[in-house]
PDB file of N, CA and C in Angstrom:
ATOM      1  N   UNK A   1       0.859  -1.177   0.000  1.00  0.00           N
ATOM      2  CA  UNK A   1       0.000   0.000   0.000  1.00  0.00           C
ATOM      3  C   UNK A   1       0.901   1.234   0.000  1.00  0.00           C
ATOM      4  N   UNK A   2       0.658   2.129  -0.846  1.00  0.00           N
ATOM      5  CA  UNK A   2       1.497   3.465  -0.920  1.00  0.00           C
ATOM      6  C   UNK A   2       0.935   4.495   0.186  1.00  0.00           C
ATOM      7  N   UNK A   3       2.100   5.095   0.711  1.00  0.00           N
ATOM      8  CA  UNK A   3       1.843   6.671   1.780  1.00  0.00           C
ATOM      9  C   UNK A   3       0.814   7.379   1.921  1.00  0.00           C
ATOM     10  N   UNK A   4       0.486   7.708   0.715  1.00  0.00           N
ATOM     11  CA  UNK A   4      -0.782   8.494   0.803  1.00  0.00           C
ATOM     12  C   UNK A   4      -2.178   7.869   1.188  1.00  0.00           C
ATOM     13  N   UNK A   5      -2.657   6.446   0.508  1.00  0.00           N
ATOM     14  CA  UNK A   5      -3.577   5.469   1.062  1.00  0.00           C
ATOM     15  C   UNK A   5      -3.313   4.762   2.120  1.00  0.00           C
ATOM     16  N   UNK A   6      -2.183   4.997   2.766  1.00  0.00           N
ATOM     17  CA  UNK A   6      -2.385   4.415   4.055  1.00  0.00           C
ATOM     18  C   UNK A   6      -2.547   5.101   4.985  1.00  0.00           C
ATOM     19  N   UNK A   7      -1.712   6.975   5.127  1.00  0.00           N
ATOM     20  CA  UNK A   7      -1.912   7.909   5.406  1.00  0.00           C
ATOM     21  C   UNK A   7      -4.250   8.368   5.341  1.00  0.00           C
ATOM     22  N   UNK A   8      -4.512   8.023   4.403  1.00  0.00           N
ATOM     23  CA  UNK A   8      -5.516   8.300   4.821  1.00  0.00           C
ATOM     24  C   UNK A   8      -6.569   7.287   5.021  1.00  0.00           C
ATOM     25  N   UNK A   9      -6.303   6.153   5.129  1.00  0.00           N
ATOM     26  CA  UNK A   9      -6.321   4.787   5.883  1.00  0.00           C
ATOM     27  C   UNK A   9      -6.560   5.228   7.539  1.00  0.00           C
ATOM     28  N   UNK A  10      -5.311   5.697   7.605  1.00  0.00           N
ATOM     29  CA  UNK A  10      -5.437   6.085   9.578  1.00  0.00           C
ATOM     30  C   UNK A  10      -6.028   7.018   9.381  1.00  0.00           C
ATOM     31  N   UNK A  11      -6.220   7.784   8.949  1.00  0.00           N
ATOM     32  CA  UNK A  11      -7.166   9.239   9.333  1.00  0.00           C
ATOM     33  C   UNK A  11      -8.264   9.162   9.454  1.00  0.00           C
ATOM     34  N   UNK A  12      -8.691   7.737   8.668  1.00  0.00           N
ATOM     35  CA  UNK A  12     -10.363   7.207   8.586  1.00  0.00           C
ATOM     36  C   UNK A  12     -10.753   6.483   9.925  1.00  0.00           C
ATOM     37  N   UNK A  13      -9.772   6.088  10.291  1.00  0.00           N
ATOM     38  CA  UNK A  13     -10.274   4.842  11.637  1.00  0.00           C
ATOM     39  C   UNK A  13      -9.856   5.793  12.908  1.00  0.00           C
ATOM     40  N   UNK A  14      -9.265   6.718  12.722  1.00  0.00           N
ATOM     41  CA  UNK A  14      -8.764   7.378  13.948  1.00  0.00           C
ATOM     42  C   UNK A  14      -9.808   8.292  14.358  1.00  0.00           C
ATOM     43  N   UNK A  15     -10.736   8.576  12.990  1.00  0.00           N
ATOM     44  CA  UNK A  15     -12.064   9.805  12.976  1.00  0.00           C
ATOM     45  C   UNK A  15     -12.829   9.128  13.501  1.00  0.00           C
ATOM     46  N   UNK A  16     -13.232   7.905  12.990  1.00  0.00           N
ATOM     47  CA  UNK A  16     -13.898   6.626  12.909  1.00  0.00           C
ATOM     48  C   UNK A  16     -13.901   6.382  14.762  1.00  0.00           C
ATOM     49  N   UNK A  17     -13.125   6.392  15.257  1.00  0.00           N
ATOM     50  CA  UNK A  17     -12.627   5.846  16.737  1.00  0.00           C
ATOM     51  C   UNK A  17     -13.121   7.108  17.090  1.00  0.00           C
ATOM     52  N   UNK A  18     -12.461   8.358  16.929  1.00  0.00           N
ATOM     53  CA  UNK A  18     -12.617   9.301  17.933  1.00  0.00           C
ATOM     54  C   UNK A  18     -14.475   9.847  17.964  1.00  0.00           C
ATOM     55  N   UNK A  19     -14.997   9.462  16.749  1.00  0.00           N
ATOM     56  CA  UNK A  19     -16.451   9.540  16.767  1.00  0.00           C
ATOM     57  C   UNK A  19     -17.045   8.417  17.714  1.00  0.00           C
ATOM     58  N   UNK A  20     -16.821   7.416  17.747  1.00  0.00           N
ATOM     59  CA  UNK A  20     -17.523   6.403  18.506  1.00  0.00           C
ATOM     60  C   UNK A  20     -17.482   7.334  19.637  1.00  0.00           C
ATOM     61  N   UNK A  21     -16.189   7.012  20.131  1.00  0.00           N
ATOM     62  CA  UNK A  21     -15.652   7.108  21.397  1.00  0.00           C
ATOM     63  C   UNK A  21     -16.781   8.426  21.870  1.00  0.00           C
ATOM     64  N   UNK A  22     -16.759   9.385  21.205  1.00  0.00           N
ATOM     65  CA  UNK A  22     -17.526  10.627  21.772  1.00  0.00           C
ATOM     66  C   UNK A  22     -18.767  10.487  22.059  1.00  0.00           C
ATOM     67  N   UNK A  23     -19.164   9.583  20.909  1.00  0.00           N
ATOM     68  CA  UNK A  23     -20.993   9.212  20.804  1.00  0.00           C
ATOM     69  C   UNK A  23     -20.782   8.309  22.599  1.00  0.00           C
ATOM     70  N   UNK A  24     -20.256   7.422  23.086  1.00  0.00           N
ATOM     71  CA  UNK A  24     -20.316   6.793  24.119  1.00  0.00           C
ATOM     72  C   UNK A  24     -20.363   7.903  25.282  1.00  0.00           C
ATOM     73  N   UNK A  25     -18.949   8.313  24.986  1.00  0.00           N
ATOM     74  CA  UNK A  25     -19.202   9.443  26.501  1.00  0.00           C
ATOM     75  C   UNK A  25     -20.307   9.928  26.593  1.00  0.00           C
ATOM     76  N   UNK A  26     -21.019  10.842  25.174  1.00  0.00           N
ATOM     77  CA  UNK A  26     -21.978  11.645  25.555  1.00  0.00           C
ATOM     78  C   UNK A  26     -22.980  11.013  26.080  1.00  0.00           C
ATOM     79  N   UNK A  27     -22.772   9.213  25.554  1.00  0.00           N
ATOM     80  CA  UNK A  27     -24.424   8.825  25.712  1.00  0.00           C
ATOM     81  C   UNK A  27     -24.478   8.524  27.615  1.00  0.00           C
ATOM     82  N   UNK A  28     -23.274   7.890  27.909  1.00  0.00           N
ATOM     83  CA  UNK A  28     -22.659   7.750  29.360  1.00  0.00           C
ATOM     84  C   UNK A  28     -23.621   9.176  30.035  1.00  0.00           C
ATOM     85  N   UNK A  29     -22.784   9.844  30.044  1.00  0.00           N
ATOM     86  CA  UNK A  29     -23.072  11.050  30.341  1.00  0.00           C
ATOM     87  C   UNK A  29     -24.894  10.895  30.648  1.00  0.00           C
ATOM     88  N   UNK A  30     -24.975  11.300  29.921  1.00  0.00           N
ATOM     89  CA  UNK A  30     -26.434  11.840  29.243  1.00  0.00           C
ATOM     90  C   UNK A  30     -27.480  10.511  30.318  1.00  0.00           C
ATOM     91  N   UNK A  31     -27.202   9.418  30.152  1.00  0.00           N
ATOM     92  CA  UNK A  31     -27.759   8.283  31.163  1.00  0.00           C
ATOM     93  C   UNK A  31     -27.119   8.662  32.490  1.00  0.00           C
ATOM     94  N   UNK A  32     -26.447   8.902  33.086  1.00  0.00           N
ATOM     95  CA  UNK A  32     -26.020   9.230  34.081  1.00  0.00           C
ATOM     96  C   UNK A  32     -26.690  10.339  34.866  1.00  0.00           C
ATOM     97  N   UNK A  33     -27.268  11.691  34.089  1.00  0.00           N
ATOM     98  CA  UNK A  33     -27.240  12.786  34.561  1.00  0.00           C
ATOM     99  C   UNK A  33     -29.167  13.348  34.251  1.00  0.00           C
ATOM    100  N   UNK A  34     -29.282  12.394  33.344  1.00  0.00           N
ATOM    101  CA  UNK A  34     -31.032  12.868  32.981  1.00  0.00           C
ATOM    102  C   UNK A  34     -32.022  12.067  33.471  1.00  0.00           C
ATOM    103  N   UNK A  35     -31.310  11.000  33.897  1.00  0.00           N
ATOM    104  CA  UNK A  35     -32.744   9.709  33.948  1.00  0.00           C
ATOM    105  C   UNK A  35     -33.447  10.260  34.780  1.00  0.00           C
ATOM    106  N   UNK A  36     -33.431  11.595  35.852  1.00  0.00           N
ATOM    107  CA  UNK A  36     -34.913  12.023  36.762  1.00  0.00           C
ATOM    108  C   UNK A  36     -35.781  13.245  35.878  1.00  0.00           C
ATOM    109  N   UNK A  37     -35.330  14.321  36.176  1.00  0.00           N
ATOM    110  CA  UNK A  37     -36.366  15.091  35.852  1.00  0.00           C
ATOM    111  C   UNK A  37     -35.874  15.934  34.676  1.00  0.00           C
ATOM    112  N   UNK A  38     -36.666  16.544  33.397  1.00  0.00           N
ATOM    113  CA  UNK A  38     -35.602  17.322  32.153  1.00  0.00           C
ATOM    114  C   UNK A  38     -34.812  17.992  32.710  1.00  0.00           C
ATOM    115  N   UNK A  39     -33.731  18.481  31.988  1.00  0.00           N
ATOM    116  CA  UNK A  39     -33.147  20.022  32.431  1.00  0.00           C
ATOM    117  C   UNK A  39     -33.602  20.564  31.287  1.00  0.00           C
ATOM    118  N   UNK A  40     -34.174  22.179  31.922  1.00  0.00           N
ATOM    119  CA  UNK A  40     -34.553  22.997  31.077  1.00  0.00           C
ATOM    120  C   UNK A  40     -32.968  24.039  30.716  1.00  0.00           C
ATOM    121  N   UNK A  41     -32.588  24.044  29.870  1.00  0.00           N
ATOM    122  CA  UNK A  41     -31.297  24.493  29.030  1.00  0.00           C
ATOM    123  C   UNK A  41     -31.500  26.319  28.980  1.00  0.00           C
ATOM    124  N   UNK A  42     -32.920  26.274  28.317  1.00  0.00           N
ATOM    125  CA  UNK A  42     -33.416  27.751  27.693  1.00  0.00           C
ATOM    126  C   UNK A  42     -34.551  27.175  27.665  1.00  0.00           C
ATOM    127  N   UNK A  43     -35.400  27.939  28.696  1.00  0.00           N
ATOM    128  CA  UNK A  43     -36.969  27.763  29.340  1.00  0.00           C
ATOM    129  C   UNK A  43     -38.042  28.093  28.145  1.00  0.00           C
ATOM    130  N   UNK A  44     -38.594  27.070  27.940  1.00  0.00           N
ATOM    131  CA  UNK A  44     -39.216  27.171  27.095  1.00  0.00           C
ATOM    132  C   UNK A  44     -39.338  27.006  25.206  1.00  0.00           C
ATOM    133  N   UNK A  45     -37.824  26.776  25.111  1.00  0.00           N
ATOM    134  CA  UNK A  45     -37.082  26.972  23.458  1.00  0.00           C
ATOM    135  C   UNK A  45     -36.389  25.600  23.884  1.00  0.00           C
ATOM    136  N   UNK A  46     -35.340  25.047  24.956  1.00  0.00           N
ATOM    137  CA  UNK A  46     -34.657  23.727  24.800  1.00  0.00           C
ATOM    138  C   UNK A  46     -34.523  23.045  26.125  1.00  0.00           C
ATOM    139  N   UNK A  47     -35.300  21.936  26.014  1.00  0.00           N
ATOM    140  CA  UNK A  47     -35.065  20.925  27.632  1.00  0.00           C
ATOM    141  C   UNK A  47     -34.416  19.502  26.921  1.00  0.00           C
ATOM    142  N   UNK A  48     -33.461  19.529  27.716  1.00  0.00           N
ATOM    143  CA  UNK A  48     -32.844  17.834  27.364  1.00  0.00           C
ATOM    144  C   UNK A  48     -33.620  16.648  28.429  1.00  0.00           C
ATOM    145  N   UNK A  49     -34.234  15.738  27.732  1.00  0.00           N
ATOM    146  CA  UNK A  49     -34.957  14.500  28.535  1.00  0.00           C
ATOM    147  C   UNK A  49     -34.235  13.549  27.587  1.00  0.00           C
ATOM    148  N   UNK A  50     -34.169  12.452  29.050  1.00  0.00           N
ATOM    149  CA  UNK A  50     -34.067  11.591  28.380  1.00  0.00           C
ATOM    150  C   UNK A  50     -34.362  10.168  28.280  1.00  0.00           C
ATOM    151  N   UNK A  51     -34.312  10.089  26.990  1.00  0.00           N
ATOM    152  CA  UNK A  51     -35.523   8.463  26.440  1.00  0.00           C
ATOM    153  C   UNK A  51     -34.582   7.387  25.837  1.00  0.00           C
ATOM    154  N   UNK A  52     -35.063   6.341  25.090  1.00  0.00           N
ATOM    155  CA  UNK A  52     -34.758   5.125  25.098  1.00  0.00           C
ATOM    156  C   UNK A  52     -35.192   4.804  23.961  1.00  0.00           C
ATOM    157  N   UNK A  53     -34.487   4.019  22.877  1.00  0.00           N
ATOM    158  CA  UNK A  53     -35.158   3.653  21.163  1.00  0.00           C
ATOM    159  C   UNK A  53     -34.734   2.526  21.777  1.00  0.00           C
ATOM    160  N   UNK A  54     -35.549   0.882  21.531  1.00  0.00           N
ATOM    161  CA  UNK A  54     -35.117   0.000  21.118  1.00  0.00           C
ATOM    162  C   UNK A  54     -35.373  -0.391  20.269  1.00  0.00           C
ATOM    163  N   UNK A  55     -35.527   0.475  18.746  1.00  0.00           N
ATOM    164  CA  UNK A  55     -35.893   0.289  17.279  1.00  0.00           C
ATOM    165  C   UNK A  55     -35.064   1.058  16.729  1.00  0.00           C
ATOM    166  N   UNK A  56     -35.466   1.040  15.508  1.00  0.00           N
ATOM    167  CA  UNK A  56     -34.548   1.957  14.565  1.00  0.00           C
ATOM    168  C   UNK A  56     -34.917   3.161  14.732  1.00  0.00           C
ATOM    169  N   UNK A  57     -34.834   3.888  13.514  1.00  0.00           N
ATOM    170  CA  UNK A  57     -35.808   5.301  13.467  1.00  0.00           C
ATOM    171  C   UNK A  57     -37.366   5.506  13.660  1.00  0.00           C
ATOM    172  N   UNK A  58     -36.936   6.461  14.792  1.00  0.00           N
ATOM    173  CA  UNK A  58     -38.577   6.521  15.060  1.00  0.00           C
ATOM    174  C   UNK A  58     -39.745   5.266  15.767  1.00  0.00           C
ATOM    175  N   UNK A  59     -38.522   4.233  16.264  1.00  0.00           N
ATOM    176  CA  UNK A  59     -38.866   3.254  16.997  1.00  0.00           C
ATOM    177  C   UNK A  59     -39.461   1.980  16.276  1.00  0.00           C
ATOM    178  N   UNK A  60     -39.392   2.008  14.767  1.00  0.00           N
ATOM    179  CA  UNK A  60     -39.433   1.173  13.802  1.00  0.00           C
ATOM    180  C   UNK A  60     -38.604   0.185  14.359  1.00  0.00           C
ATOM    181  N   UNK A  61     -39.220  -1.204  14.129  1.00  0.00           N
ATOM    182  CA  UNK A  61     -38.715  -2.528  14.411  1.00  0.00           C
ATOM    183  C   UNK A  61     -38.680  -3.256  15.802  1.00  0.00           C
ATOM    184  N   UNK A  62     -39.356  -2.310  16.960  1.00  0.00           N
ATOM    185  CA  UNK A  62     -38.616  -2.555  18.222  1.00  0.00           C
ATOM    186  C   UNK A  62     -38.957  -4.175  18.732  1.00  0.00           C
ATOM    187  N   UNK A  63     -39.555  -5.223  17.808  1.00  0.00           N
ATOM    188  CA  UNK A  63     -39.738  -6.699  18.368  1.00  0.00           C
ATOM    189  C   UNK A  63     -39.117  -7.205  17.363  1.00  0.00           C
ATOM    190  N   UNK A  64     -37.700  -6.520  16.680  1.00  0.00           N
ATOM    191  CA  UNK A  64     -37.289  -7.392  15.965  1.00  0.00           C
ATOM    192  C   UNK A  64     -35.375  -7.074  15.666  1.00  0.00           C
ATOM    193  N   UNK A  65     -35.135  -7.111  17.211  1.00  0.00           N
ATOM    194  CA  UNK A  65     -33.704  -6.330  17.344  1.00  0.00           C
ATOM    195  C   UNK A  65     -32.716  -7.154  16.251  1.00  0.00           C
ATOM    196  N   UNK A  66     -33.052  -8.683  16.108  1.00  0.00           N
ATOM    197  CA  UNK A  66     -32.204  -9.226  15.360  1.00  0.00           C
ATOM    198  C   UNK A  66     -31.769  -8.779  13.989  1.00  0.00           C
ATOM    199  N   UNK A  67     -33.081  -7.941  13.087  1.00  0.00           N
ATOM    200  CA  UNK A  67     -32.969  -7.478  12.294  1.00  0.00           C
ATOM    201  C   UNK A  67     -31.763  -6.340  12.096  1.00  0.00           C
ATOM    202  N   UNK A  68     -31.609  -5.493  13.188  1.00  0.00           N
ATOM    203  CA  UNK A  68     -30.524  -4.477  13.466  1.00  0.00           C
ATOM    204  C   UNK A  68     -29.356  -4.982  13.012  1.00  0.00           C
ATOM    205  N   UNK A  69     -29.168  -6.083  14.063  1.00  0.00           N
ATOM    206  CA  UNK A  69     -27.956  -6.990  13.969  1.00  0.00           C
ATOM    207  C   UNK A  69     -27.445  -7.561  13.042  1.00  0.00           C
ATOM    208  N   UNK A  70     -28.383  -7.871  12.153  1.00  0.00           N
ATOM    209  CA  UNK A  70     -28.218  -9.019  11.006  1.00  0.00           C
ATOM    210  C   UNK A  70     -27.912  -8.148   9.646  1.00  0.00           C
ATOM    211  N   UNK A  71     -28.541  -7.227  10.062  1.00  0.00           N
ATOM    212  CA  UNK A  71     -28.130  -5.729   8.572  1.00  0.00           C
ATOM    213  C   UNK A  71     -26.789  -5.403   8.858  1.00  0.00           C
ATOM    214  N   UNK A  72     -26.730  -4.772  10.251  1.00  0.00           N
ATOM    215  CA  UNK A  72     -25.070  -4.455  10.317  1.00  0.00           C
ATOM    216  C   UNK A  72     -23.968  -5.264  10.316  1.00  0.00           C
ATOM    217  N   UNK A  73     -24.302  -6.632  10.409  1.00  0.00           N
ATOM    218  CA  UNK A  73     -22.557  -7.623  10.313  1.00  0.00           C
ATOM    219  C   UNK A  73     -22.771  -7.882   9.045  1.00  0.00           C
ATOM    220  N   UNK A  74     -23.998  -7.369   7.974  1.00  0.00           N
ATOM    221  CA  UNK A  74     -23.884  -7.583   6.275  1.00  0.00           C
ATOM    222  C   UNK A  74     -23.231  -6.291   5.799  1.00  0.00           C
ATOM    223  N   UNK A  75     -23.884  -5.127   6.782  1.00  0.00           N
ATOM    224  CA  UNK A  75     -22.969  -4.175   6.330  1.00  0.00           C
ATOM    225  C   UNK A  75     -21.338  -4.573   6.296  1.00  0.00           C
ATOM    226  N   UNK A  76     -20.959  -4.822   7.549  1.00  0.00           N
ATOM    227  CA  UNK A  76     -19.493  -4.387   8.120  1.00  0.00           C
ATOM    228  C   UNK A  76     -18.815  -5.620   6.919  1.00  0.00           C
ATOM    229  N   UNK A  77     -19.473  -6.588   6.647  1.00  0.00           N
ATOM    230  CA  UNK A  77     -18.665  -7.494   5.857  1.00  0.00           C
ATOM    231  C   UNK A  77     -18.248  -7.141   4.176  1.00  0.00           C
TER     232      UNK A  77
END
């Protein structure tokens, strides 16, 4: 593999990583600090609550988690 495609080889998995990684903290976070009552941010314009998908979008699929599963290891392959 030449410099430049491997060079941006790591730049993909390192974005790739440092995105997960953030999506976790925040979600950490976010379960940690909301599960009682909203916080109102800006009264009336933005309250963070927080909820729970066990579906896709918009809660599409939620008695059929295998489906999730079974799309994404066809993706990743």
């Amino acid at each position: 593999m030449d410099a430049p495609r491997s060079r941006a080889a790591r730049v993909l998995f390192v974005t790739a990583f440092l995105a997960y990684g953030l999506d976790r903290v925040t979600k950490i976070l976010a379960e940690a600090s909301l599960p009682g009552d909203p916080i109102d941010l800006i009264p009336g314009v933005l309250t963070l609550r927080f909820t729970t998908n066990s579906g896709g979008a918009f809660s599409i699929g939620q008695s059929a988690p295998w489906f999730f599963v079974g799309v994404s290891a066809v993706v990743a392959v």
